[in-house]
Protein backbone atom coordinates (compact mmCIF):
# COMPACT_ATOMS: atom_id res chain seq x y z
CA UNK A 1 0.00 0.00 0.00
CA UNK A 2 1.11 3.23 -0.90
CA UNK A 3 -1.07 6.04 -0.59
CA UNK A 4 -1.52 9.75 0.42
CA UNK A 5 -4.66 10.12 3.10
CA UNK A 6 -6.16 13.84 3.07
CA UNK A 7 -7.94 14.21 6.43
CA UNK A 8 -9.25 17.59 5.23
CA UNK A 9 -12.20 16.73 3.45
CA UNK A 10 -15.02 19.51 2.36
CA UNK A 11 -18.29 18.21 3.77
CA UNK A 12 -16.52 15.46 5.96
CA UNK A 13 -15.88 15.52 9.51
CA UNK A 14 -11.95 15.60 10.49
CA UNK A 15 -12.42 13.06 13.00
CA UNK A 16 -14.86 10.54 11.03
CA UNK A 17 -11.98 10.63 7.92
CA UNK A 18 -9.13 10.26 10.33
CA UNK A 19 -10.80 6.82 12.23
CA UNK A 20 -11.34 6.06 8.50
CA UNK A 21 -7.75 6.19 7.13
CA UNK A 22 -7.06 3.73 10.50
CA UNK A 23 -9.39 1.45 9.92
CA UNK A 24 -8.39 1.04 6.27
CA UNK A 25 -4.48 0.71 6.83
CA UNK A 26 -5.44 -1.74 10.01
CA UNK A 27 -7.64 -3.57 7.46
CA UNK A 28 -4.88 -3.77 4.35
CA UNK A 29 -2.60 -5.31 7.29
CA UNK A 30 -5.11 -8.09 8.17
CA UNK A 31 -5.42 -8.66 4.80
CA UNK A 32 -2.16 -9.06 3.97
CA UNK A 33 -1.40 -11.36 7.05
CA UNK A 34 -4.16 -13.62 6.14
CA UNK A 35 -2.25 -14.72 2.54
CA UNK A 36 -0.49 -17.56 2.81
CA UNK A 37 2.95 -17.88 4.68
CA UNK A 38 5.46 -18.92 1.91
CA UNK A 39 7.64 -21.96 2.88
CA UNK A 40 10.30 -21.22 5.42
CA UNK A 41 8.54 -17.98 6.89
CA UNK A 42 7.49 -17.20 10.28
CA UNK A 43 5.29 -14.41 10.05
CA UNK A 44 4.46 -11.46 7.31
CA UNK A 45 6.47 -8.29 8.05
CA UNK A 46 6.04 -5.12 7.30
CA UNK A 47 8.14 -2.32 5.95
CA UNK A 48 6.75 1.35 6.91
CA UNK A 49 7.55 4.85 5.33
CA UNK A 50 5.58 7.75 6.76
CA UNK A 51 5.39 11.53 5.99
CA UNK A 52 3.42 14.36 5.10
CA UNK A 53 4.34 13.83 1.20
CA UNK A 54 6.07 10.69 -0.71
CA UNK A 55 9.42 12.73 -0.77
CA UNK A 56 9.92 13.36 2.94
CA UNK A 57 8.80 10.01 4.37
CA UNK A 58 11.49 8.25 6.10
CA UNK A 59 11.38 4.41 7.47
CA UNK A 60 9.42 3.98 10.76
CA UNK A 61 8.80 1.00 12.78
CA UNK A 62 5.27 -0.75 12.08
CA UNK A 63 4.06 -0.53 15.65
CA UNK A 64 4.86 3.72 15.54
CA UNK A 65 2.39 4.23 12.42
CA UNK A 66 -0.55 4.99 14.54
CA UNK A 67 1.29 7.33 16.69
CA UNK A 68 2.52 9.50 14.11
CA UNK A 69 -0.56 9.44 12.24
CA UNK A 70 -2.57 11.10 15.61
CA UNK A 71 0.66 13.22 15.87
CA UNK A 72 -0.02 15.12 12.11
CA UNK A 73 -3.78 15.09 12.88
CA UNK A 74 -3.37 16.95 16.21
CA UNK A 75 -0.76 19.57 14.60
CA UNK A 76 -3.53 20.43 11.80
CA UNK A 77 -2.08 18.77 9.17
CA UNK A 78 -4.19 18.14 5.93
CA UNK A 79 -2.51 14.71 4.85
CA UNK A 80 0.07 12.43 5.35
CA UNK A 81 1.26 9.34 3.50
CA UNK A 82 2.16 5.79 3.97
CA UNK A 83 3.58 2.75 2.56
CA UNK A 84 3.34 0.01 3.75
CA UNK A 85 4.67 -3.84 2.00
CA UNK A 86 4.55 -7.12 3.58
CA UNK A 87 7.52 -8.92 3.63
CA UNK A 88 8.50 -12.30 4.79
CA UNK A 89 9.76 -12.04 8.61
CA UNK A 90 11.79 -14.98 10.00
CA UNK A 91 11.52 -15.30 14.40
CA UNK A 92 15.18 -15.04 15.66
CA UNK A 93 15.91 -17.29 18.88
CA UNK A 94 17.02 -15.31 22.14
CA UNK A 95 20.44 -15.49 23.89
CA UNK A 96 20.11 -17.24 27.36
CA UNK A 97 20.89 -14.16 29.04
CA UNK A 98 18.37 -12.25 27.77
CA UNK A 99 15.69 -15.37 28.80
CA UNK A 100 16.68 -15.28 32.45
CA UNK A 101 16.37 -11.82 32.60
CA UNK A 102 13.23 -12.19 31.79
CA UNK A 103 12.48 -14.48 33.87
CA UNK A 104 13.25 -12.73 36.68
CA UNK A 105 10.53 -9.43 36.05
């Protein structure tokens, strides 16, 4: 998915149109985790750009998006984009050190 989301819409209340552009990136992500895992894959990954405009947006971590998406609306801004595209994500195995310290919160 990449798209520009305008959150200033004539007619339109800001708030409706900004729970809207949430609900459809949260529903292109369940989407895309549904397809089938290809073999060798632990889970679907995503990488995320974000900005106010295709040419400033800069790599953010998935779990951020909704964060700085509230964090434009609340400054005023009028849109914002984001790209987002699945990739294959492989589970990496923890040290033993970082286990027990774990274990021990």
């Amino acid at each position: 998915m990449k798209k520009t989301f305008q959150l200033t819409i004539e007619g339109k209340n800001r708030d409706r149109v900004l729970e809207a552009t949430k609900h459809e990136i949260r529903q292109y992500v369940k989407r895309e985790r549904r397809k089938a895992l290809p073999e060798g894959v632990d889970f679907w990954d995503f990488d995320c750009k974000f900005g106010t405009s295709a040419d400033n947006a800069q790599d953010v971590h998935f779990a951020t998006l909704t964060a700085l998406i509230d964090a434009v609306a609340k400054e005023e801004g009028e849109k914002f984009y984001v790209e987002l595209l699945a990739k294959p994500g492989h589970r990496t195995s923890r040290s033993p050190a970082e286990a027990s310290d774990d274990d021990m919160l």
